[in-house]
Structures are given as structure tokens and as C-alpha cells.
Protein backbone atom coordinates (compact mmCIF):
# COMPACT_ATOMS: atom_id res chain seq x y z
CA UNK A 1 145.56 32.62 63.55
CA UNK A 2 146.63 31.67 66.91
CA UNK A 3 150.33 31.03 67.83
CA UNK A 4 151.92 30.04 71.50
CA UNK A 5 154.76 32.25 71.77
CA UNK A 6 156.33 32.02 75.39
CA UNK A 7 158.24 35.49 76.04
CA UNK A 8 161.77 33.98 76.82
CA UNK A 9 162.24 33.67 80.18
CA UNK A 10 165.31 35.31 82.20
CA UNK A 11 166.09 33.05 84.68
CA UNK A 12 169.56 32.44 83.49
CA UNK A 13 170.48 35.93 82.21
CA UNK A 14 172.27 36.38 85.82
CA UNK A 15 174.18 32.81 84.99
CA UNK A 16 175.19 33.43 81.13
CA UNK A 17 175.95 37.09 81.57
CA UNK A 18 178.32 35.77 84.95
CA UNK A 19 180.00 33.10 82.26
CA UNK A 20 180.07 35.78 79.22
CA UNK A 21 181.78 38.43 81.39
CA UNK A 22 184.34 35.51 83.35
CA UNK A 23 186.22 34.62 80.13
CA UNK A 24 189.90 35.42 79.03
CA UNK A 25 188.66 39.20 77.75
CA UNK A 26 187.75 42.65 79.52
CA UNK A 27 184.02 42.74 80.00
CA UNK A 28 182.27 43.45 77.18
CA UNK A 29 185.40 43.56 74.66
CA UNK A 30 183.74 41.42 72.16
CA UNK A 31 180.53 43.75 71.71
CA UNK A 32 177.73 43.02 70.22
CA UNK A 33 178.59 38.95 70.00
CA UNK A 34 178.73 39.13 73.84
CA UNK A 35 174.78 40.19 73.32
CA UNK A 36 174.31 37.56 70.88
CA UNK A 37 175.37 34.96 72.87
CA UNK A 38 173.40 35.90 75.59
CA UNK A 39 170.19 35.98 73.60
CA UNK A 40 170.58 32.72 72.20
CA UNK A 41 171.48 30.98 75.58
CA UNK A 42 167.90 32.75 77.12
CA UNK A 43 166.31 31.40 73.53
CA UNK A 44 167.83 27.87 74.33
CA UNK A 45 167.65 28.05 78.09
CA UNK A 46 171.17 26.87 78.47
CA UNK A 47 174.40 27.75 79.37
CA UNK A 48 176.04 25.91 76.04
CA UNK A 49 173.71 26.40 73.50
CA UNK A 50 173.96 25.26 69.77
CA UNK A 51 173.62 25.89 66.35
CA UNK A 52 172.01 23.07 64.31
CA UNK A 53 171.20 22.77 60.93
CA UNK A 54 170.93 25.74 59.80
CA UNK A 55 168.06 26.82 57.37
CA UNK A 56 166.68 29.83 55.43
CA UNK A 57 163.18 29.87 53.26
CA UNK A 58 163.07 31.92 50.56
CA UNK A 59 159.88 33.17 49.38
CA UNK A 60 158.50 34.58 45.81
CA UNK A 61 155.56 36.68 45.28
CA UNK A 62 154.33 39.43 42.74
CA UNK A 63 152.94 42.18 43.40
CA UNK A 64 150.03 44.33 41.85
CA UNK A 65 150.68 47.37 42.92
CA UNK A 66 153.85 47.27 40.01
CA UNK A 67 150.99 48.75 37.80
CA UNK A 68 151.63 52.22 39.37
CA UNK A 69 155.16 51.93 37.60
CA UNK A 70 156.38 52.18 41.49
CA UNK A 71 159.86 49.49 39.90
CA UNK A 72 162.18 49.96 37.03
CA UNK A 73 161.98 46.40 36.78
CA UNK A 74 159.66 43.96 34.59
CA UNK A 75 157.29 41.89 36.92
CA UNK A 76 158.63 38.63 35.01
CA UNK A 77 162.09 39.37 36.86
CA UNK A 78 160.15 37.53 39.81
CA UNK A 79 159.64 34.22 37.91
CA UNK A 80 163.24 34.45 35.80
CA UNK A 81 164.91 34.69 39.46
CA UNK A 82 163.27 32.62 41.21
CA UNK A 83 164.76 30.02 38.26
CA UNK A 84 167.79 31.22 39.05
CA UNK A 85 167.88 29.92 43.00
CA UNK A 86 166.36 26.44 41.65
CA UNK A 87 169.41 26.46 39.35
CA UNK A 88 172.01 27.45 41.99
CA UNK A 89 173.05 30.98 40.64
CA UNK A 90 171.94 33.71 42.97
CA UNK A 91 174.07 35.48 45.86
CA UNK A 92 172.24 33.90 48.55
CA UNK A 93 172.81 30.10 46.61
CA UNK A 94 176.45 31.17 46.91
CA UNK A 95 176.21 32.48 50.64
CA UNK A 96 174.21 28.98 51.49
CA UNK A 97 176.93 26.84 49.81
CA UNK A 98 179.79 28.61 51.44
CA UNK A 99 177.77 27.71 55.11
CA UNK A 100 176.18 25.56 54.64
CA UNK A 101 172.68 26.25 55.51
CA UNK A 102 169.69 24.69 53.68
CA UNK A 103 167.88 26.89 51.20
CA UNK A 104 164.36 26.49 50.25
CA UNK A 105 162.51 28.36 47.57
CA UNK A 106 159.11 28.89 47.42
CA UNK A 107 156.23 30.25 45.73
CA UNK A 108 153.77 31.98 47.35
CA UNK A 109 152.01 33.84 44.47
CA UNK A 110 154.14 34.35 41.33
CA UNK A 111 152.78 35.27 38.71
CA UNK A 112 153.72 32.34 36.47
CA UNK A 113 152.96 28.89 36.37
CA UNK A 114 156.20 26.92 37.32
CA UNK A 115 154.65 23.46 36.52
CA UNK A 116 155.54 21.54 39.37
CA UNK A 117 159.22 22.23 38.62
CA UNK A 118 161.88 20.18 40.80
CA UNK A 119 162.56 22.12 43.70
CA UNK A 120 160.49 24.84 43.92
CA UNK A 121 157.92 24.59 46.96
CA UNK A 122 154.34 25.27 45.84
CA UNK A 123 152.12 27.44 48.21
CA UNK A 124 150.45 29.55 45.74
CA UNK A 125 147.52 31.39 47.38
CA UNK A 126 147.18 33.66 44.55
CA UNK A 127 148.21 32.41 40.91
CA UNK A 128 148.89 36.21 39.73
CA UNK A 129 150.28 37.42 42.92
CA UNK A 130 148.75 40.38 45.13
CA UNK A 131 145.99 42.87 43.82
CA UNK A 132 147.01 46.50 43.36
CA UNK A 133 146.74 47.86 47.02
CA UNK A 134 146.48 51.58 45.52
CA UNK A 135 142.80 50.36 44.41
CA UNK A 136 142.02 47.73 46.39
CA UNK A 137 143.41 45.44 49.34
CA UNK A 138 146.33 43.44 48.17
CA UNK A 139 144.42 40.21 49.30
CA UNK A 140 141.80 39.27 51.38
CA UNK A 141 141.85 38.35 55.23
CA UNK A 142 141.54 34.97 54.50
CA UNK A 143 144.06 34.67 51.62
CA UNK A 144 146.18 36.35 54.27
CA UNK A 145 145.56 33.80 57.17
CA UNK A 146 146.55 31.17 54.44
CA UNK A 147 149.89 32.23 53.30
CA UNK A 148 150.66 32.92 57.50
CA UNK A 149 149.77 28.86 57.61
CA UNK A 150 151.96 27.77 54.83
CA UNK A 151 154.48 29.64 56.22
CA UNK A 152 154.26 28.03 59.49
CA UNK A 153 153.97 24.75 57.85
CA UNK A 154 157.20 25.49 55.44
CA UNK A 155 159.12 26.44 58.78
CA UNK A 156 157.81 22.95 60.98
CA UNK A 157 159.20 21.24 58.15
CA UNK A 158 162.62 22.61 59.07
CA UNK A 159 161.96 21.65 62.49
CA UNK A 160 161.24 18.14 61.75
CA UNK A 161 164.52 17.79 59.91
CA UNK A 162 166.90 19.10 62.83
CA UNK A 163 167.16 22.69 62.50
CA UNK A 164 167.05 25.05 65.76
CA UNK A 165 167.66 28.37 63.66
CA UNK A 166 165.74 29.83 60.59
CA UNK A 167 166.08 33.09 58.45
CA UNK A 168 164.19 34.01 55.51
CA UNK A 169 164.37 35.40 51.94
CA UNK A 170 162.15 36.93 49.63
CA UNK A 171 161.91 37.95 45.94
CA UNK A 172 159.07 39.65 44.49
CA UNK A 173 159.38 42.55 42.23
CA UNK A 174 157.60 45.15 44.05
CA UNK A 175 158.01 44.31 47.51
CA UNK A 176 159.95 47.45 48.52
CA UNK A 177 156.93 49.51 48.01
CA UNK A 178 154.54 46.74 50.06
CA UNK A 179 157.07 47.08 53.09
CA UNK A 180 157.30 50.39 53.06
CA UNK A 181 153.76 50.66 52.91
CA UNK A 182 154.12 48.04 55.90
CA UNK A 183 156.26 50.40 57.71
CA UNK A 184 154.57 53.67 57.36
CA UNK A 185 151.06 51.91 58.95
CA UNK A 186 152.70 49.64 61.46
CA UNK A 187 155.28 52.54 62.46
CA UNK A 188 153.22 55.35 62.02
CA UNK A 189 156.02 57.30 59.36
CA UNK A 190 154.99 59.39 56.58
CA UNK A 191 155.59 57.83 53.38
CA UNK A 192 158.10 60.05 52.37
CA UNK A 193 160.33 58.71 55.07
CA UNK A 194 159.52 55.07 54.12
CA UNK A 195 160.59 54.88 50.78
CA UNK A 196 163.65 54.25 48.83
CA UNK A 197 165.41 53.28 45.87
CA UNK A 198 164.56 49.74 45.37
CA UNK A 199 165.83 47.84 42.41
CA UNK A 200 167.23 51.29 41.74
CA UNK A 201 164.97 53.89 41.31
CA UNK A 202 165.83 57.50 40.87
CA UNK A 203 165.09 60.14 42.63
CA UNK A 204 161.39 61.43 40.26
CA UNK A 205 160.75 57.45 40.84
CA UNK A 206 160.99 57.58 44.85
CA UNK A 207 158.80 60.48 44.68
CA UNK A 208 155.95 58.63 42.74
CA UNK A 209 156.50 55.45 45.24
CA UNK A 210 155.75 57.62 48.22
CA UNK A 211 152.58 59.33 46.29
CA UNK A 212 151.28 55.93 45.25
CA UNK A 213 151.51 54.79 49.20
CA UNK A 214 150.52 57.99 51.02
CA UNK A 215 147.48 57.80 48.34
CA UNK A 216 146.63 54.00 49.42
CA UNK A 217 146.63 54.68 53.15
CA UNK A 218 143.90 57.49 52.29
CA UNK A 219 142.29 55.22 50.24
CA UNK A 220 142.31 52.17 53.04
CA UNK A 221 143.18 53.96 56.37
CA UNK A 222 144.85 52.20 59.50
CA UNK A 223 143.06 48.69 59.77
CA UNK A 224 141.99 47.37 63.19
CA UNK A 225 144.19 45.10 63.37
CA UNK A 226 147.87 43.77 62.32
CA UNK A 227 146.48 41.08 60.43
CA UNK A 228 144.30 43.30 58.33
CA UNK A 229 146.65 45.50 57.80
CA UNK A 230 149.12 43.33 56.58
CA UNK A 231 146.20 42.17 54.58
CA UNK A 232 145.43 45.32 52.95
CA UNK A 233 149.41 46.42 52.18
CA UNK A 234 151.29 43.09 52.00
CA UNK A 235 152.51 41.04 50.01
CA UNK A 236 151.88 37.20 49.78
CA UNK A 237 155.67 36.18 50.12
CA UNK A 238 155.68 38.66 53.24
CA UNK A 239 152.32 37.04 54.99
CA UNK A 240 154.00 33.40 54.11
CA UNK A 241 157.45 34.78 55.71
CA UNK A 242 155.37 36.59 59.11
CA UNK A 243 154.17 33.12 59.67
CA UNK A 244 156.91 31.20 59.34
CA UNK A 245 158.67 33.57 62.22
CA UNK A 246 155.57 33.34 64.34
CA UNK A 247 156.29 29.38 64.52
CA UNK A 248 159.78 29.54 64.77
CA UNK A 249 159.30 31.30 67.55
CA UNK A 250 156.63 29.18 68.81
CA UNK A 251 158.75 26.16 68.23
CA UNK A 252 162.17 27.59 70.10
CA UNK A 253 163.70 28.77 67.08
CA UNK A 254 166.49 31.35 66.83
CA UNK A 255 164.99 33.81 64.18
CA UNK A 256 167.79 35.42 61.52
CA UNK A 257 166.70 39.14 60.71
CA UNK A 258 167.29 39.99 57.21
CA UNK A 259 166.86 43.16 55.35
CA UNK A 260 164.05 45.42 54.66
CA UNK A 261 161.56 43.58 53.40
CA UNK A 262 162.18 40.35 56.14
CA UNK A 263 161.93 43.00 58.64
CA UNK A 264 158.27 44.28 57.32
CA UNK A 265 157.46 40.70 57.86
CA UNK A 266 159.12 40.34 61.21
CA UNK A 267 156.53 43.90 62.02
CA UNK A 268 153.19 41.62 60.75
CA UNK A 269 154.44 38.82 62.77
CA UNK A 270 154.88 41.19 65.68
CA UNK A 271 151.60 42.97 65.60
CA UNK A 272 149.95 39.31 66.00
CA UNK A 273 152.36 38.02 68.33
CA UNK A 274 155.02 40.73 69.89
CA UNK A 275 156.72 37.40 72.03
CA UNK A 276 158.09 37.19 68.64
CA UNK A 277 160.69 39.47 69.11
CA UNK A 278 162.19 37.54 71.93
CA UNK A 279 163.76 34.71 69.33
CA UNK A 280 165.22 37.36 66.88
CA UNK A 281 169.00 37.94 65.78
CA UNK A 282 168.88 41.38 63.39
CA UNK A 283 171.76 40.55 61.16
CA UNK A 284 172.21 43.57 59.20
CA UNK A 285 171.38 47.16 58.39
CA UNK A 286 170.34 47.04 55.15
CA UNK A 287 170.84 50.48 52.85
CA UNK A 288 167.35 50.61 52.08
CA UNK A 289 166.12 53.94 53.78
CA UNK A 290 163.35 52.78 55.80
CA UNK A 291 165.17 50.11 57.82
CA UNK A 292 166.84 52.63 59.97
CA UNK A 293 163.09 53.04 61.05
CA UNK A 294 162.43 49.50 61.29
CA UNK A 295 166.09 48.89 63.35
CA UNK A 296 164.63 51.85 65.62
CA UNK A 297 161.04 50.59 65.92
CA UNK A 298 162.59 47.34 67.73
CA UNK A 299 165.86 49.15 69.24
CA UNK A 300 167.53 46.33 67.07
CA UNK A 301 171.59 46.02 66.87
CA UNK A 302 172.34 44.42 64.09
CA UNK A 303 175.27 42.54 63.64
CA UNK A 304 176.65 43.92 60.17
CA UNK A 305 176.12 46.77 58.44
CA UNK A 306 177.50 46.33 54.30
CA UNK A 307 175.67 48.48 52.69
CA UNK A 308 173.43 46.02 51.46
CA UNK A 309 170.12 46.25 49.61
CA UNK A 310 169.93 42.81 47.70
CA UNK A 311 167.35 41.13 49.30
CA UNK A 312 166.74 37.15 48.77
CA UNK A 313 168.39 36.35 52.62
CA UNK A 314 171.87 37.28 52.20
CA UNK A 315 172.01 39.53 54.99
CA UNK A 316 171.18 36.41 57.25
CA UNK A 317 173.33 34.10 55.58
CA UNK A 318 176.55 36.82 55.78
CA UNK A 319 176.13 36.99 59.37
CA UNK A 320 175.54 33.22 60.32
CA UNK A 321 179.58 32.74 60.90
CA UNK A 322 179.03 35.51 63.63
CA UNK A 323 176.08 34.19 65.19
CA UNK A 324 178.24 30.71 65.22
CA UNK A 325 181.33 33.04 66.36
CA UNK A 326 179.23 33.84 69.46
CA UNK A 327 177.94 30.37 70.42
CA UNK A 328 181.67 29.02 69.96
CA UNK A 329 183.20 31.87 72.50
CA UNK A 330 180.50 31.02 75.38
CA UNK A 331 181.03 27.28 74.40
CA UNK A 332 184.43 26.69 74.28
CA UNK A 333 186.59 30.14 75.49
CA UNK A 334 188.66 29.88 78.99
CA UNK A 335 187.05 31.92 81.95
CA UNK A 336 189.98 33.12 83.81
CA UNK A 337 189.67 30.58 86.43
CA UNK A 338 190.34 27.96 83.67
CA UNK A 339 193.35 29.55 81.58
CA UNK A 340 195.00 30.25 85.37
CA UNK A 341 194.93 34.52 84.00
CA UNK A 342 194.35 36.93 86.60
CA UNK A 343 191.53 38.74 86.75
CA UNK A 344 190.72 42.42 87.93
């Protein structure tokens, strides 16, 4: 697949860097917002920019490589939470609320038949999720190229209805061990360094996760390129969520950077399109071992770290308020020319 991705251009980093570092505060007293603000302005090209509608897509898959015994968890957690967001009961329906940020769920390859249930987006490539990428490739290029469309398509939708910033959430029993998988190809990391508890595995558990992945990349190898890759290792929800950040981007979108598994997508979307990376907020560190790597891989400074390892979006939805808190200080703070406050 093909996206237009214009790298952001700079032309007025010189002009919102001169208005960041001109208002009521020493120069760069308000940290990493000061960066934010900047970023967004070059996303926006303008020296006011805005925050409109905000929207995150949350995306359900299974996994097959859960028959390796790689979660302490059931598979049919994927279905009986992804229930759970159509009925308003999760942490990130409780984040959304409290911002007010639209929240769509959809299916990209549970492993359950939902019935055309009230809500619930249907772009099912796969009606019993990924295969089991220890024996074979988790799905096939093409099956691949179509959950990167719907997620485009699940993203211009957003668009169309106003909103000028995105993030994404996943659920999909499994999906630590696909991004770490991810990570260890993409990134080049031993297994052992990619890994991590999970839904809460213990320590004979992490073990067997890194086995079951350092075993897969002997099986398959490094693919030739990003797409394949994410092909051979991903997960459906994953592909869906790389292509919905490969239009936002396209589109003018400011990006939110979740957690672990977002950021796995956000490396697929990357190795396709690295312009990408020039719409991005990272909004959190997540406690999930391997996103250090991730953070390091893009020399990402995330806005929050809360020891957070939930998954679903809830990193991106915590640190909205800040991302706001930056647009409001570059909007609407005094320079010192405007408050009458001397300046050094």
C-alpha cells in the first residue's frame, strides 16, 4: 500500500520556537509541553494551532500464537472485553468520558462472532484471528494489506467528522508476544530483551515467551520488507492500527502514542512510511519492558510515565489534557511584551 506522507516542514520552527520562548516563563521552564507545542504547530503549520474533536480507535484481534501457552489468560478474554467497551465499562470508556474524546471499537479478527452487535465496527479479515506465527506466518501479505486499508478507512472516517488528532487502542489476548516479536525484528533486540510480563506472567512464563519468539524468527528469518514482516509476526488489530497512523499522518493528523503494543504498530507503520513519525505525540512510557527499546528506537519523550501496562488507549487518553495544556499556553499565555514583564 501506498500512502502520501509529507515530512513536516520547518519553516516556522524559527517563528513558534521565537513565540514559545517570548512568554511570561524562563525559556524552557515548562519542559517537555514547550516541545509539544512546537510539534503540533509544525504538524498544523500555524502559529495557534488546535485541538478538535478528539478521537481514539480501539482495535480487537486474537492471536494464534496463544497456543504456545505464551498468556495466563483465556483467548475468550478478547471477545468478553471487547463487550465490555460496547457496554461502557473499561478504563479507557472512563478516560474517554472524563475528555471527552470519541471511542470506537473494532474488530479486526476476534475470534467470535459478535453478530452485528450495536456498536462494534466490523473489519474482520480473519474470523479466528491470526495463525500461530511459531509455525507459520500470522497472516498472509494480502490479509495484511487489508487490515492496513480498514484501518485507514476507520481513521478517514474520523476525519470526515471533524477530528484533527487520533490515538489508538488495542485488545487482543496475545498481543504482547506479537509486538515483542515486532520489536526484536524491526529493532534488531534479542528476544530476551523484548519480552515481558504481559497480562502478568511470571518469571518461568517470560522465559517460554522469549523461547517461543527467538524460535519463530529461526523459523521465518528477517523478511524483506516491513510489510512482510509485520505480516509474518503481527497481529491483525496491529496491521489495522499501522494503517490507520499511516493516514492520519497522510491526512495532517496529530498521532497519540500509546503503550507497547500501539508503539509496535507505530514501528510497521514506520518501516512503510518513516514521514510517519513526523505527526506523533508519545504519551507515555508504558512498564512493559520492551518499550524502553521502542522509546529509544525513535528517541521518543513521552509525556507521562505511570507505570502503566493496561493497554486498550489509556495511555493516550491520560495525556490528552497535556497535549491540550500545551496548545492552550502557545494559544493564549502573555509574551512579555504583552503582560508589560521584563525580560532578560
Amino acid at each position: 500500500m501506498q500512502f502520501d506522507i509529507k515530512a513536516v516542514n520547518g519553516e516556522l520552527t524559527e517563528a513558534l520556537s521565537h513565540k514559545i520562548d517570548f512568554k511570561t516563563k524562563p525559556i524552557g521552564a515548562l519542559g517537555i509541553l514547550e516541545k509539544t507545542a512546537l510539534k503540533i504547530g509544525q504538524i498544523q503549520q500555524t502559529l495557534s494551532p488546535e485541538i478538535k474533536k478528539p478521537a481514539i480507535v480501539v482495535v480487537a484481534g486474537d492471536h494464534g500464537v496463544t497456543e504456545e501457552g505464551i498468556s495466563p489468560y483465556p483467548q475468550e478474554v478478547t471477545f468478553q472485553m471487547v463487550m465490555n467497551f460496547l457496554q461502557g465499562g473499561a478504563a479507557i470508556n472512563v478516560f474517554a468520558r472524563q475528555h471527552d474524546i470519541t471511542l470506537k471499537i473494532a474488530d479486526a479478527g476476534v475470534n467470535y462472532d459478535f453478530n452485528g452487535i450495536e456498536g462494534l465496527e466490523n473489519v474482520k479479515v480473519r474470523e479466528t484471528g491470526t495463525a500461530n506465527f511459531a509455525k507459520e506466518m500470522a497472516m498472509s501479505v494480502e490479509e495484511c494489506e487489508q487490515a492496513l486499508a480498514n484501518g485507514s478507512r476507520l481513521v478517514e472516517e474520523a476525519h470526515q467528522r471533524g477530528s484533527n488528532i487520533v490515538g489508538f487502542g488495542e485488545m487482543g489476548i496475545g498481543n504482547t508476544t506479537a509486538a515483542a516479536a515486532l520489536l526484536s525484528v524491526y529493532g534488531d533486540h534479542d528476544p530476551s530483551l523484548t519480552v515481558g510480563k504481559g497480562t502478568g506472567l511470571d518469571k518461568a512464563g517470560v522465559q517460554n515467551k522469549a523461547k517461543v519468539i527467538a524460535n519463530a524468527i529461526e523459523l521465518h528469518g528477517k523478511p524483506a520488507t516491513g510489510i512482510e514482516t509485520l505480516a509474518t509476526y503481527g497481529g491483525l488489530e496491529i496491521a489495522t492500527i499501522a494503517g490507520g497512523m499511516l493516514k492520519a499522518a497522510e491526512l495532517g493528523m496529530i498521532i497519540l502514542v500509546d503503550g507497547f503494543i500501539i508503539t509496535s504498530a507505530l514501528m510497521a507503520a514506520h518501516s512503510i512510511n518513516p514521514n510517519v513519525l513526523d505527526y506523533c505525540v508519545f504519551c507515555h512510557k508504558s512498564n512493559e519492558q520492551g518499550h524502553r527499546l521502542m522509546l529509544e528506537y525513535f528517541k521518543a519523550e513521552p509525556l507521562l510515565d505511570l507505570e502503566l501496562r493496561l493497554g486498550e488507549g489509556t495511555g493516550a487518553a491520560l495525556a490528552l489534557p497535556l497535549v491540550k495544556s500545551a496548545v492552550n499556553f502557545l494559544n493564549e499565555m502573555a509574551s512579555f511584551e504583552d503582560a508589560g514583564v521584563s525580560n532578560k
